[in-house]
N, C-alpha and C. Protein backbone atom coordinates (compact mmCIF):
# COMPACT_ATOMS: atom_id res chain seq x y z
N UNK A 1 -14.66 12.82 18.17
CA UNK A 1 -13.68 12.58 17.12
C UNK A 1 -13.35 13.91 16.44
N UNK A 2 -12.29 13.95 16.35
CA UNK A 2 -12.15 15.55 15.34
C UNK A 2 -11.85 15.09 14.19
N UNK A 3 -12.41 16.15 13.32
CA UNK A 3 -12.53 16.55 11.98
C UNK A 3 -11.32 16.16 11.69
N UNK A 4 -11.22 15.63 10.05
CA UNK A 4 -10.02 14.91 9.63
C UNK A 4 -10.41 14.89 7.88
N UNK A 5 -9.33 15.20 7.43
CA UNK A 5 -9.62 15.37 5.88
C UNK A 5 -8.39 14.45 5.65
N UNK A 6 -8.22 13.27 5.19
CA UNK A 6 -7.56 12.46 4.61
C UNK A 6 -7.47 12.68 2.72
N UNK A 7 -6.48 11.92 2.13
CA UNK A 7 -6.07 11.42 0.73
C UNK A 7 -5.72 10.13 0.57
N UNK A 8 -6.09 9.83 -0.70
CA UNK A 8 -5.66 8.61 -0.66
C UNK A 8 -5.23 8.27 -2.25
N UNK A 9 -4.24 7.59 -2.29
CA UNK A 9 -3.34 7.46 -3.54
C UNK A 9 -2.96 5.70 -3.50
N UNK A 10 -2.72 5.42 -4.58
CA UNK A 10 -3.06 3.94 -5.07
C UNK A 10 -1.23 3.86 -5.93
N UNK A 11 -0.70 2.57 -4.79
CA UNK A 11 0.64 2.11 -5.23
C UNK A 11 0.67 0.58 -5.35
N UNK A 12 1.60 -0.31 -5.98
CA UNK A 12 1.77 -1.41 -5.86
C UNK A 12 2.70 -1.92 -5.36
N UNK A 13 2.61 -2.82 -4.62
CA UNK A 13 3.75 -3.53 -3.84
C UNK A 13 4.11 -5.05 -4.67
N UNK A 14 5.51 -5.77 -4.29
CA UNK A 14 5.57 -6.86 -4.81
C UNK A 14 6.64 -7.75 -4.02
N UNK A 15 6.26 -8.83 -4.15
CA UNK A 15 7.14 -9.79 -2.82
C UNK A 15 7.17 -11.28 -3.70
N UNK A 16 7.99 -11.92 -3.64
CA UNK A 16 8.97 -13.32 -4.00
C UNK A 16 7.62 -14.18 -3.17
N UNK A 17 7.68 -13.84 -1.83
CA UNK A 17 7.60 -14.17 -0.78
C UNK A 17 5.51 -14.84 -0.68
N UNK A 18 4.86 -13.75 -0.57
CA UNK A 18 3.93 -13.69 -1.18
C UNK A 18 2.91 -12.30 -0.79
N UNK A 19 1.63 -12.56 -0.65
CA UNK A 19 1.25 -11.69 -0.96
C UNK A 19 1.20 -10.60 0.73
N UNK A 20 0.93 -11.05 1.48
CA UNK A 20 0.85 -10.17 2.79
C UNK A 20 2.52 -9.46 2.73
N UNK A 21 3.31 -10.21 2.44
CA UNK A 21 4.58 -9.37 2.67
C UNK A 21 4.93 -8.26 1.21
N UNK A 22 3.88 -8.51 -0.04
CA UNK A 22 3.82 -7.31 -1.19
C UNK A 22 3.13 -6.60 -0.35
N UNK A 23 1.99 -6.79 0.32
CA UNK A 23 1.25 -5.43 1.06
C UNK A 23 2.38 -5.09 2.11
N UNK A 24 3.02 -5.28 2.71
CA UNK A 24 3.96 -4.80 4.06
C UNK A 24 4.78 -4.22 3.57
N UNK A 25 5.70 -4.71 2.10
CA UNK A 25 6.77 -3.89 1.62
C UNK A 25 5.62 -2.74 1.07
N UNK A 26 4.60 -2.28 0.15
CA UNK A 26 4.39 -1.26 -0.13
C UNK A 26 4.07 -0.11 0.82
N UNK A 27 3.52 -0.65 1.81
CA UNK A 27 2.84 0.38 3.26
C UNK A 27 4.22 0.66 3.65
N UNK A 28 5.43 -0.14 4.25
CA UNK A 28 6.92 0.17 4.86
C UNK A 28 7.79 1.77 3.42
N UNK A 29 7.10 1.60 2.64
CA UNK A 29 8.03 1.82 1.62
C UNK A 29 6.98 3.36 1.70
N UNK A 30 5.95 3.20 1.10
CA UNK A 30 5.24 4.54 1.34
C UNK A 30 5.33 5.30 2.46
N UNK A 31 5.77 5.03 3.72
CA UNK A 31 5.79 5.31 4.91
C UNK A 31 7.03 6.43 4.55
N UNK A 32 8.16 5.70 4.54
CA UNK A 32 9.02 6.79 4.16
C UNK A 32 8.74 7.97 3.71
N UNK A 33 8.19 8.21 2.69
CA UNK A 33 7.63 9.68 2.18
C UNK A 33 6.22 10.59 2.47
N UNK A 34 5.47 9.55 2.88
CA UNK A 34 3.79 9.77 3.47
C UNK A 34 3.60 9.83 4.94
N UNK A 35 3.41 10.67 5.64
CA UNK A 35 3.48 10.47 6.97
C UNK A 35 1.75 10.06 7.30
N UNK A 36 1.25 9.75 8.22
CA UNK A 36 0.11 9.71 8.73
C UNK A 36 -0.73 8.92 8.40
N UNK A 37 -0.46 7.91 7.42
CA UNK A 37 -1.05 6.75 6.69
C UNK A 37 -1.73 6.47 8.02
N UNK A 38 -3.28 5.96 7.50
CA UNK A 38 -4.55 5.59 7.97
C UNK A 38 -4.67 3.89 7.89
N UNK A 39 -4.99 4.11 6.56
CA UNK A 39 -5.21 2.65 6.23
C UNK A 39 -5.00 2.23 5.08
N UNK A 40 -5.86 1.35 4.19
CA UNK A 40 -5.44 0.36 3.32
C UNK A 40 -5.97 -0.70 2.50
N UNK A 41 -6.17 -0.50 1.04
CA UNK A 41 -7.62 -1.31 0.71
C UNK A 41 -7.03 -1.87 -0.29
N UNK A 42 -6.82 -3.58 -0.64
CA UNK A 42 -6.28 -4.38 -1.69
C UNK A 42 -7.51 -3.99 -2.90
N UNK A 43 -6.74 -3.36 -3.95
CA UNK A 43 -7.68 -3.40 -4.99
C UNK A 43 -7.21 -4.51 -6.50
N UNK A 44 -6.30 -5.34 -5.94
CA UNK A 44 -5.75 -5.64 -7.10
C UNK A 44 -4.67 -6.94 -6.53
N UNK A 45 -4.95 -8.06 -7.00
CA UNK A 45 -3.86 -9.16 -6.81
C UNK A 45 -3.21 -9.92 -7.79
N UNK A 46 -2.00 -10.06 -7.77
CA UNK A 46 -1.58 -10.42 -9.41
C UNK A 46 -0.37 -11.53 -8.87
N UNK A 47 -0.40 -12.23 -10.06
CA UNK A 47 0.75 -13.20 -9.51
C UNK A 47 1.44 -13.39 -11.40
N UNK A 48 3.04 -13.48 -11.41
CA UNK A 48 3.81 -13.50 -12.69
C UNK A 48 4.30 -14.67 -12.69
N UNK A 49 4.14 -15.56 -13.51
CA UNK A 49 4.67 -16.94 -13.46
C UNK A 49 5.77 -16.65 -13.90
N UNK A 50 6.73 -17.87 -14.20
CA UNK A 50 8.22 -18.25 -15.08
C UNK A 50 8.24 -19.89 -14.80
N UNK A 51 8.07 -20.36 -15.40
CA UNK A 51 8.27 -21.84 -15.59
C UNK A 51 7.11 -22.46 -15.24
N UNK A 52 5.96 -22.03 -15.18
CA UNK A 52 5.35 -23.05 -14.37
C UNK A 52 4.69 -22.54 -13.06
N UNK A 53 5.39 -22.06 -12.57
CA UNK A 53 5.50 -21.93 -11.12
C UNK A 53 5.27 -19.97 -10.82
N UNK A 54 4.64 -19.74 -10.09
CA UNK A 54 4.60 -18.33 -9.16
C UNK A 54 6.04 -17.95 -8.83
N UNK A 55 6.51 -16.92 -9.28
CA UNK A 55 7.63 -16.15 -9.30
C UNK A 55 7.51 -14.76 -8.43
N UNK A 56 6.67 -14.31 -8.57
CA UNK A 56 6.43 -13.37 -7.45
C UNK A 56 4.78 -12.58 -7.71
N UNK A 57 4.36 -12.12 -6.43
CA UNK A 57 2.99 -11.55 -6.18
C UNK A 57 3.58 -10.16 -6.64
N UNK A 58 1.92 -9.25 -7.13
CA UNK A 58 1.96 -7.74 -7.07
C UNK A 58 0.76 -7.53 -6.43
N UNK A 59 0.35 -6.73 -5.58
CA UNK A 59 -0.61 -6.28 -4.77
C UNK A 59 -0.90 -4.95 -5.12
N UNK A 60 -2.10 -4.11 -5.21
CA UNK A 60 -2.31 -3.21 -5.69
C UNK A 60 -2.97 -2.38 -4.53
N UNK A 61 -2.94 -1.50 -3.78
CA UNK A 61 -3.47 -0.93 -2.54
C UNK A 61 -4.18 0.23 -2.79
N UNK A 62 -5.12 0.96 -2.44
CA UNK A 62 -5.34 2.19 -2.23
C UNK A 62 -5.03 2.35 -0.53
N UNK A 63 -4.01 3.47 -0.59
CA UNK A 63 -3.66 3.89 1.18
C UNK A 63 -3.96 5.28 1.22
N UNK A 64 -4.90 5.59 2.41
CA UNK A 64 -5.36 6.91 3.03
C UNK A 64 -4.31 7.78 3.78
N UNK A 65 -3.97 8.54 4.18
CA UNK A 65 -3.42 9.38 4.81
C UNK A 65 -3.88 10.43 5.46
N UNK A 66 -3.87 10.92 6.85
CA UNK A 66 -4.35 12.03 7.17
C UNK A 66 -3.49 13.51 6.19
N UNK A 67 -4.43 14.98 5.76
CA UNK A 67 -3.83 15.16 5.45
C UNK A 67 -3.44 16.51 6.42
N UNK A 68 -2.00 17.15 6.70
CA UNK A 68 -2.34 18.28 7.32
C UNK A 68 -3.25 19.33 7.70
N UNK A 69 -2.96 19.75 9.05
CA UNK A 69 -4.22 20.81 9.29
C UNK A 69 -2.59 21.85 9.50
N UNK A 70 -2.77 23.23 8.54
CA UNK A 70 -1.68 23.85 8.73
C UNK A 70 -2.16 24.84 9.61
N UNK A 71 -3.11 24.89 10.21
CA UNK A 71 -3.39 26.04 11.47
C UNK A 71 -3.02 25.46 12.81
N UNK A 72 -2.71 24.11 12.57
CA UNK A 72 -2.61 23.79 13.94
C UNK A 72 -1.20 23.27 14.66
């Protein structure tokens, strides 16, 4: 295995829908600007009512990233 120095930074995602698709929109969405994303750890699940009823999930992630090796 080679040596690998990763980061990891903590975003929230949120979906109507529910909660696997708040984690998919935040990983799709971080992707754009983060290249090399690893993985992915739910630290946080939240749900906002309005009437009664579940209105939408927030998911809270910590995601890893490899981070550059600029010698190589």
């Amino acid at each position: 295995m080679i040596e690998q120095v990763y980061k990891q930074i903590e975003i929230t995602g949120s979906s109507r829908k529910g909660v696997q698709d708040a984690i998919e929109h935040a990983i799709s969405r971080a992707s754009k600007t983060i290249h090399q994303i690893r993985w992915f750890q739910v630290t946080d699940t939240r749900g906002y009512i309005e009437e009664a009823k579940i209105a939408y999930w927030q998911v809270t992630l910590k995601i890893g990233f490899s981070v550059d090796d600029p010698g190589a």
